[in-house]
Protein backbone atom coordinates (compact mmCIF):
# COMPACT_ATOMS: atom_id res chain seq x y z
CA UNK A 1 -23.55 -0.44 -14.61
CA UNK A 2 -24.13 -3.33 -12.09
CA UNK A 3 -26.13 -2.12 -9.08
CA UNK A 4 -26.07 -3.59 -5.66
CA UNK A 5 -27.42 -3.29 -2.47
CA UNK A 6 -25.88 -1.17 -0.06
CA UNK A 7 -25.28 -4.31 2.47
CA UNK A 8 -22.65 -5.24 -0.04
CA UNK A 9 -20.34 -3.52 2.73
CA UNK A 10 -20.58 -6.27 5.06
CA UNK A 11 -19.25 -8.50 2.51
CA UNK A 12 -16.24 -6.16 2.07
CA UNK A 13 -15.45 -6.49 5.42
CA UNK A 14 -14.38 -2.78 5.59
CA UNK A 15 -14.57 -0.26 8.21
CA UNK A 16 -14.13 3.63 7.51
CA UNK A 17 -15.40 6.50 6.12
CA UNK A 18 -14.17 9.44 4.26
CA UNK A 19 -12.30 11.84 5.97
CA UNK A 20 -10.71 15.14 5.01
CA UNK A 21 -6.79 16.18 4.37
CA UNK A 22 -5.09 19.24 5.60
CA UNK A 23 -4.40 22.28 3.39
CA UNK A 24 -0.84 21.49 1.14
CA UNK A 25 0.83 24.08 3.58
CA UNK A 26 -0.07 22.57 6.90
CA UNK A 27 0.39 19.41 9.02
CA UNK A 28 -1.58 16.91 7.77
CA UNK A 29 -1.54 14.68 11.48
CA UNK A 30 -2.44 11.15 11.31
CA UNK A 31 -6.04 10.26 10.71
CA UNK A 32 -7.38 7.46 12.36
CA UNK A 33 -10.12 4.85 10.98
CA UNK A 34 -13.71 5.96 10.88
CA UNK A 35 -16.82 4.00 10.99
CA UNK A 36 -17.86 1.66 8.09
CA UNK A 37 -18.86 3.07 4.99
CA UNK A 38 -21.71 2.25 2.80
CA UNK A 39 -21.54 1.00 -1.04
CA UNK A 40 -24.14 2.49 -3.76
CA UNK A 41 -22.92 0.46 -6.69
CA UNK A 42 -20.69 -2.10 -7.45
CA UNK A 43 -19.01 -2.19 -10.53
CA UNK A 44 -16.64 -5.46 -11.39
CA UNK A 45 -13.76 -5.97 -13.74
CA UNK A 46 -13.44 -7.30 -16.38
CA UNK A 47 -17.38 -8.49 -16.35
CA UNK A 48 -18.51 -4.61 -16.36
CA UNK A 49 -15.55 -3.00 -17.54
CA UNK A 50 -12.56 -4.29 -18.97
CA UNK A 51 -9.84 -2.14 -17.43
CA UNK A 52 -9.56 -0.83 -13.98
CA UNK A 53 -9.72 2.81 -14.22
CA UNK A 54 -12.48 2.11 -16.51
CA UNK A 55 -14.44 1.03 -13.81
CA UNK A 56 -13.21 3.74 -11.79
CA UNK A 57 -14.30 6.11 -14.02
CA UNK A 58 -17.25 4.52 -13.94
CA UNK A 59 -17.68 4.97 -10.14
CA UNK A 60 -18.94 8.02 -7.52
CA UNK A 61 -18.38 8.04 -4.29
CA UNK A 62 -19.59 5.33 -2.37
CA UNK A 63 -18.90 3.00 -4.91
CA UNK A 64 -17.03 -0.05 -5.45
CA UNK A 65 -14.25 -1.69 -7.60
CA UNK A 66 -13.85 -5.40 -7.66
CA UNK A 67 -11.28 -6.98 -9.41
CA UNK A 68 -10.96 -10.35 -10.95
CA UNK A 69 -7.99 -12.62 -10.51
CA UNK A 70 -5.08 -12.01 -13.31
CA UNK A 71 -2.34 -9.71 -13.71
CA UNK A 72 -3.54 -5.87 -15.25
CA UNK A 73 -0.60 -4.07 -17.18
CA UNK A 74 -0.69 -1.53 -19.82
CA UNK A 75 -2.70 1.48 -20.52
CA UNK A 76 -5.54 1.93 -17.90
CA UNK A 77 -4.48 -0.64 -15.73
CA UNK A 78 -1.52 0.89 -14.22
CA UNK A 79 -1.25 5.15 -13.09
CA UNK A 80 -4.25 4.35 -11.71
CA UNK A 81 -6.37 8.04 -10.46
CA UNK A 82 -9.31 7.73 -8.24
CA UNK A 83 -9.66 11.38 -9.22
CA UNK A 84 -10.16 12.45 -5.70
CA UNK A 85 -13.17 9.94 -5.69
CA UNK A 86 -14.43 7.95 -2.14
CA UNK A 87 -13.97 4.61 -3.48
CA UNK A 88 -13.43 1.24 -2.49
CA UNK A 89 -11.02 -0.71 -5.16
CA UNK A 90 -10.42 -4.35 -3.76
CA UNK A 91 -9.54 -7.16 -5.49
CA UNK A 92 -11.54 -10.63 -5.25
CA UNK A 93 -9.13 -13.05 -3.76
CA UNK A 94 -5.95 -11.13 -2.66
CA UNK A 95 -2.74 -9.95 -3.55
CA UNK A 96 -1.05 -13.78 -4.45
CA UNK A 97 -4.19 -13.59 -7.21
CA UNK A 98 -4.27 -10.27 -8.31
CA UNK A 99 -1.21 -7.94 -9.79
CA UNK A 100 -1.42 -4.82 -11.06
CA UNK A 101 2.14 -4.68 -13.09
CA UNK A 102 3.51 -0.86 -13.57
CA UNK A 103 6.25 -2.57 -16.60
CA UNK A 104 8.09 0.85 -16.01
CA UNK A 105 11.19 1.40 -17.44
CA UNK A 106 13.89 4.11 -17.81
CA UNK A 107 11.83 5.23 -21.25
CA UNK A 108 8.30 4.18 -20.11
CA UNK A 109 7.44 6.04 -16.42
CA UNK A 110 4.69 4.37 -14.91
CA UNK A 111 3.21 3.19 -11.23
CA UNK A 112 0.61 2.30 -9.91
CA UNK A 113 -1.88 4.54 -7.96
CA UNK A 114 -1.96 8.29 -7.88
CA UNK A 115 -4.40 10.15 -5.14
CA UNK A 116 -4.99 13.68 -5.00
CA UNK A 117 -7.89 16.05 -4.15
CA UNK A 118 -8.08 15.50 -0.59
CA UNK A 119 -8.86 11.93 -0.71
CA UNK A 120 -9.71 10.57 2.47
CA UNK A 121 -10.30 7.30 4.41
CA UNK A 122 -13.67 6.71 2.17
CA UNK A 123 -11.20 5.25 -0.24
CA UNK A 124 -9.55 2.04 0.70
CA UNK A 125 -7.33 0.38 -1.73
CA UNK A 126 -7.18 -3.61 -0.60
CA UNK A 127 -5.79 -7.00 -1.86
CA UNK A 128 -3.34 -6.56 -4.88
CA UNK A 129 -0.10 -6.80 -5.72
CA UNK A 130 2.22 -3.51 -7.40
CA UNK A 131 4.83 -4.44 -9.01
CA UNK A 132 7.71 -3.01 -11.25
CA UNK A 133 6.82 0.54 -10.91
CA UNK A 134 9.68 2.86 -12.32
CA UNK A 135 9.56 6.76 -12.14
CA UNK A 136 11.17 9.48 -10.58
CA UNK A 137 8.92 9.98 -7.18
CA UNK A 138 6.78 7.41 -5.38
CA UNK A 139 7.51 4.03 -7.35
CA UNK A 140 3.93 2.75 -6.66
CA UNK A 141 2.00 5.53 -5.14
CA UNK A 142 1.71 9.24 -5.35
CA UNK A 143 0.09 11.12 -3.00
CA UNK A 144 -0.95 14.44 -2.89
CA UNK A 145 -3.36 15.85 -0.05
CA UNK A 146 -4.38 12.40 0.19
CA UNK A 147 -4.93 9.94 2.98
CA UNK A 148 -6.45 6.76 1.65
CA UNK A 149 -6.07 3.61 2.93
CA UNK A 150 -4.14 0.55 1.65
CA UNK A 151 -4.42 -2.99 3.01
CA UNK A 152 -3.82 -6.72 2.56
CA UNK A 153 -1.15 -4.90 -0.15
CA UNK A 154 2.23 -6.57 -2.12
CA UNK A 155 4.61 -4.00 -3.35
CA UNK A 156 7.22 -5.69 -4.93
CA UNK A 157 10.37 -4.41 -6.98
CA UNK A 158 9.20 -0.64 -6.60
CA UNK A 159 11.86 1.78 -7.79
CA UNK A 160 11.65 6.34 -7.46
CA UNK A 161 15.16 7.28 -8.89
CA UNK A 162 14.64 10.27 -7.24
CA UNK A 163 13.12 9.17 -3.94
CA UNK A 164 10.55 7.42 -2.35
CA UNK A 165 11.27 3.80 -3.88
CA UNK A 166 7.22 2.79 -3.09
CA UNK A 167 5.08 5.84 -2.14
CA UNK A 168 5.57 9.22 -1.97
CA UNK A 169 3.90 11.62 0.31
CA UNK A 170 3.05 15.26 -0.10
CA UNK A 171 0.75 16.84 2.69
CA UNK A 172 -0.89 12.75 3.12
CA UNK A 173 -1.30 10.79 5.95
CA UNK A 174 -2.39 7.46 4.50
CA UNK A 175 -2.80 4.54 6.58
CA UNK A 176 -1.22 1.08 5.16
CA UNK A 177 -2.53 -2.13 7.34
CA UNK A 178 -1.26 -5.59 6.60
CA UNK A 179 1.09 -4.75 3.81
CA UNK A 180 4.59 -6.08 2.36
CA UNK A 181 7.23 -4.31 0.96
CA UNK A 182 9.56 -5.99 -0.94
CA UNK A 183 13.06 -4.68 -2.66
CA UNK A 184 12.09 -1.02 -2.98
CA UNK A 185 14.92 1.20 -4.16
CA UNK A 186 15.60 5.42 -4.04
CA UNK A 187 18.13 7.20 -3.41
CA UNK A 188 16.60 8.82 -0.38
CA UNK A 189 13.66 6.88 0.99
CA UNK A 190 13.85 3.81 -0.04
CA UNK A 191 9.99 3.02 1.25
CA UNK A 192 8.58 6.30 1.28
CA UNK A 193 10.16 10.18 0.83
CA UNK A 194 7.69 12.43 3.00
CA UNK A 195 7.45 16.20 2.29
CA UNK A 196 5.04 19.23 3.29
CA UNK A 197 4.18 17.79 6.64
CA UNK A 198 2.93 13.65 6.08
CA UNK A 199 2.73 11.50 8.54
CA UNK A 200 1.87 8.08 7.18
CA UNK A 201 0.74 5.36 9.53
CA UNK A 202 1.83 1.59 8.69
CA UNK A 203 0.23 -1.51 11.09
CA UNK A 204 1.14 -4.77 10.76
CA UNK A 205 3.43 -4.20 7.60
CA UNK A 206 6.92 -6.03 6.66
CA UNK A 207 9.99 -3.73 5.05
CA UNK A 208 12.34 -6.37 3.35
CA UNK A 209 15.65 -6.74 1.32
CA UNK A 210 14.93 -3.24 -0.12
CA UNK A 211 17.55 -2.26 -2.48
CA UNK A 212 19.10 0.77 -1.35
CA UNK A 213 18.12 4.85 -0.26
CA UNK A 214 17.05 3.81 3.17
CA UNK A 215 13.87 3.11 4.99
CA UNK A 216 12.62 6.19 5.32
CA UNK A 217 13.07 9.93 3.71
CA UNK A 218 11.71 13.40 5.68
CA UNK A 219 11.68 16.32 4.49
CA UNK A 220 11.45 18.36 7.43
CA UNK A 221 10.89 18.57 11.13
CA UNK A 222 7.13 18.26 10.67
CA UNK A 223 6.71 15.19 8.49
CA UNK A 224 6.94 11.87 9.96
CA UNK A 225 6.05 8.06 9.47
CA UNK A 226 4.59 5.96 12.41
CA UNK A 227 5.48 2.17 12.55
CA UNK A 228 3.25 -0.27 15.35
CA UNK A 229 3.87 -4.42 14.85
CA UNK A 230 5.99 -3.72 11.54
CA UNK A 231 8.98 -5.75 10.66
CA UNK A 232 11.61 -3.95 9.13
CA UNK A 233 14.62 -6.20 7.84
CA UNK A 234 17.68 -6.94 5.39
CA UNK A 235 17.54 -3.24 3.72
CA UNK A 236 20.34 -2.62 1.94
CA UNK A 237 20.06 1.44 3.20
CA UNK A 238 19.46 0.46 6.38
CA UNK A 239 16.33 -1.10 8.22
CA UNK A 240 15.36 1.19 11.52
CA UNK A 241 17.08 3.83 10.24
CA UNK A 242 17.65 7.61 11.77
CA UNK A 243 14.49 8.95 10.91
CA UNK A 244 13.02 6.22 12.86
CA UNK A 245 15.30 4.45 15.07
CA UNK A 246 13.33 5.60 17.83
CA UNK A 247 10.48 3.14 16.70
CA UNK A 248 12.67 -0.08 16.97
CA UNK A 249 11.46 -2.28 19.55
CA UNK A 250 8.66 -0.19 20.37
CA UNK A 251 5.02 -0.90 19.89
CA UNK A 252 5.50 -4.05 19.05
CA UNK A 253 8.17 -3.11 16.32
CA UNK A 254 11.20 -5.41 15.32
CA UNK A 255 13.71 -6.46 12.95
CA UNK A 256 13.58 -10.58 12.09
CA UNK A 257 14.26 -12.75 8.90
CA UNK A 258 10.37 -12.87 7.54
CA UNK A 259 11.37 -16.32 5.85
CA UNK A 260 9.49 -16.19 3.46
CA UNK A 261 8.51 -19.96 1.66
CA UNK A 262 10.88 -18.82 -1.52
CA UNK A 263 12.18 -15.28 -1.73
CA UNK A 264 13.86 -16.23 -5.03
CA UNK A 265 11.12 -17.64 -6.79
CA UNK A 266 9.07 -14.80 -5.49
CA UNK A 267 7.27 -16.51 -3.06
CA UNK A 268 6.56 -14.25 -0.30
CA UNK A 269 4.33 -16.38 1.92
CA UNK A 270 5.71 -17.13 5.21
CA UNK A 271 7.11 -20.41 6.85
CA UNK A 272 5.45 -21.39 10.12
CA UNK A 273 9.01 -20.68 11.79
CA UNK A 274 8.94 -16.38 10.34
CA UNK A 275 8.48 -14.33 12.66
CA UNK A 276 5.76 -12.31 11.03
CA UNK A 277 3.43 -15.16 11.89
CA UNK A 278 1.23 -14.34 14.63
CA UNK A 279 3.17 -17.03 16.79
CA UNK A 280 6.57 -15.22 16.52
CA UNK A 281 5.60 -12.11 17.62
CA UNK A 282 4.77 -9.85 20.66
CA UNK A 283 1.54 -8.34 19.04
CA UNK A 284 -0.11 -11.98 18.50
CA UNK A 285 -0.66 -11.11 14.89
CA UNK A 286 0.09 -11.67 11.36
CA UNK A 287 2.99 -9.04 9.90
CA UNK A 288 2.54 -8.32 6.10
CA UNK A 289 -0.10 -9.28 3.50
CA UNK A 290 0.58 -12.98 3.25
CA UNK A 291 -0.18 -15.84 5.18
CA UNK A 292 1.80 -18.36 7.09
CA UNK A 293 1.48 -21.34 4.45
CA UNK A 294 3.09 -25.02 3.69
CA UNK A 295 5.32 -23.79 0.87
CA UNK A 296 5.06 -27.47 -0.56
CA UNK A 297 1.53 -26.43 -1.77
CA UNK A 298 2.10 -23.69 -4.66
């Protein structure tokens, strides 16, 4: 184990703390950020531990996960559970370097993240790219009584044949900042199916070309999913659909061509023309995880 000071934070550049998560059979309302947390011990993949739930394992709360560049697939790099733990999981250089790949199939079930355990806004998943998740509920993420936070996230080709093509909320409010989404597919919920009284938050994020089920899935009166500054566009299922059309053009909320650099090749930077780019928009500010870049330069 690698120990490190607890000033580390400031090099994180993160700001909140742990919070708690409502009881499965109640509202769980939207929990805002907290102030900056500390970190006890750092522990770095693959120098310290050569897969990442290894290093999660690893971990208490408090801690840290930093991952190295590369793309992680196959056991213990993929179904990823924090256990409930207060952790920070962030990769090195962002979500262009870093991929964790679920490689699920129709005989092979796998995604990315699972939280559970009242997790709360002490764990912040940042800078990666989830990809290829395939399984019946929440393509990439799972949540149960869970309201971490994800930022400066990919999610591309995401699939719940059930619902929720990308996450899956079940008494969670988690918080998503700066993320992309990127051909997610369900039946119902094509981004997210929310149950049991969710309301996840998502700032700054871009919905694109998902593939079918959707935007958004609710379970009931109580459970909702709150949009400021997003882009939601060229969903097969619909883009600001019923669930929330009353979002659209609101709060800085729109529907726009991201224009991405190459959205064939998988190149989900954005042209200086997109309007995700903090020129093209009301907010002033970056929409999604990746920068405004000349796509000349790979």
């Amino acid at each position: 184990m690698r120990r490190e000071s607890k000033n580390l934070i400031l090099w994180f550049g993160l700001l909140f703390l742990a919070s708690g998560c409502a009881d499965e059979d109640q509202v769980s309302a939207p929990v805002p950020p907290g102030p900056e947390p500390e970190v006890s011990h750092l522990f770095r993949v693959p120098a310290d531990h050569s897969t990442i739930q290894g290093a999660i394992n690893a971990a208490s709360d408090g801690d840290a996960v930093l991952v190295a560049d590369g793309t992680y697939t196959g056991e213990f790099n993929r179904d990823l559970d924090l256990g409930g733990k207060a952790l920070i999981v962030r990769s090195e250089n962002g979500p262009f370097a870093t991929v964790i790949d679920a490689g699920g199939t129709d005989g092979d079930l796998h995604r990315a993240f699972i939280f559970h355990d009242r997790t709360g806004r002490g764990t912040v998943i940042d800078g990666f790219t989830m990809k290829n998740g395939y399984i019946g509920e929440g393509g990439a993420l799972w949540l149960r009584a869970a309201d971490p936070i994800i930022r400066n996230c990919v999610f591309v080709n995401n699939s719940g044949f059930l619902s929720g093509g990308t996450i899956r909320c079940k008494s969670s409010s988690p918080l998503f900042i700066s993320c992309t989404f990127i051909g997610s597919s369900a039946p119902v919920g094509g981004l997210l199916y929310c149950i049991a009284g969710s309301v996840p938050r998502f700032e700054n994020c871009l919905v694109a070309f998902g593939l079918g089920g959707g935007t958004v899935g609710l379970s009931g009166s109580i459970d909702s999913a709150l949009f400021s500054c997003a882009n939601i566009y060229g969903n097969v299922g619909g883009d600001w659909t019923e669930e929330i059309s009353d979002q659209q053009d609101t709060d800085g909320n729109f529907s726009g061509d991201p224009l991405f650099c190459n959205r064939a090749g998988k190149d989900f930077r954005l042209t200086d023309l997109s309007p995700c780019a903090p020129s093209g928009n009301e907010c002033g500010e970056l929409v999604g995880a990746l920068p405004v870049s000349d796509c000349s330069v790979p």
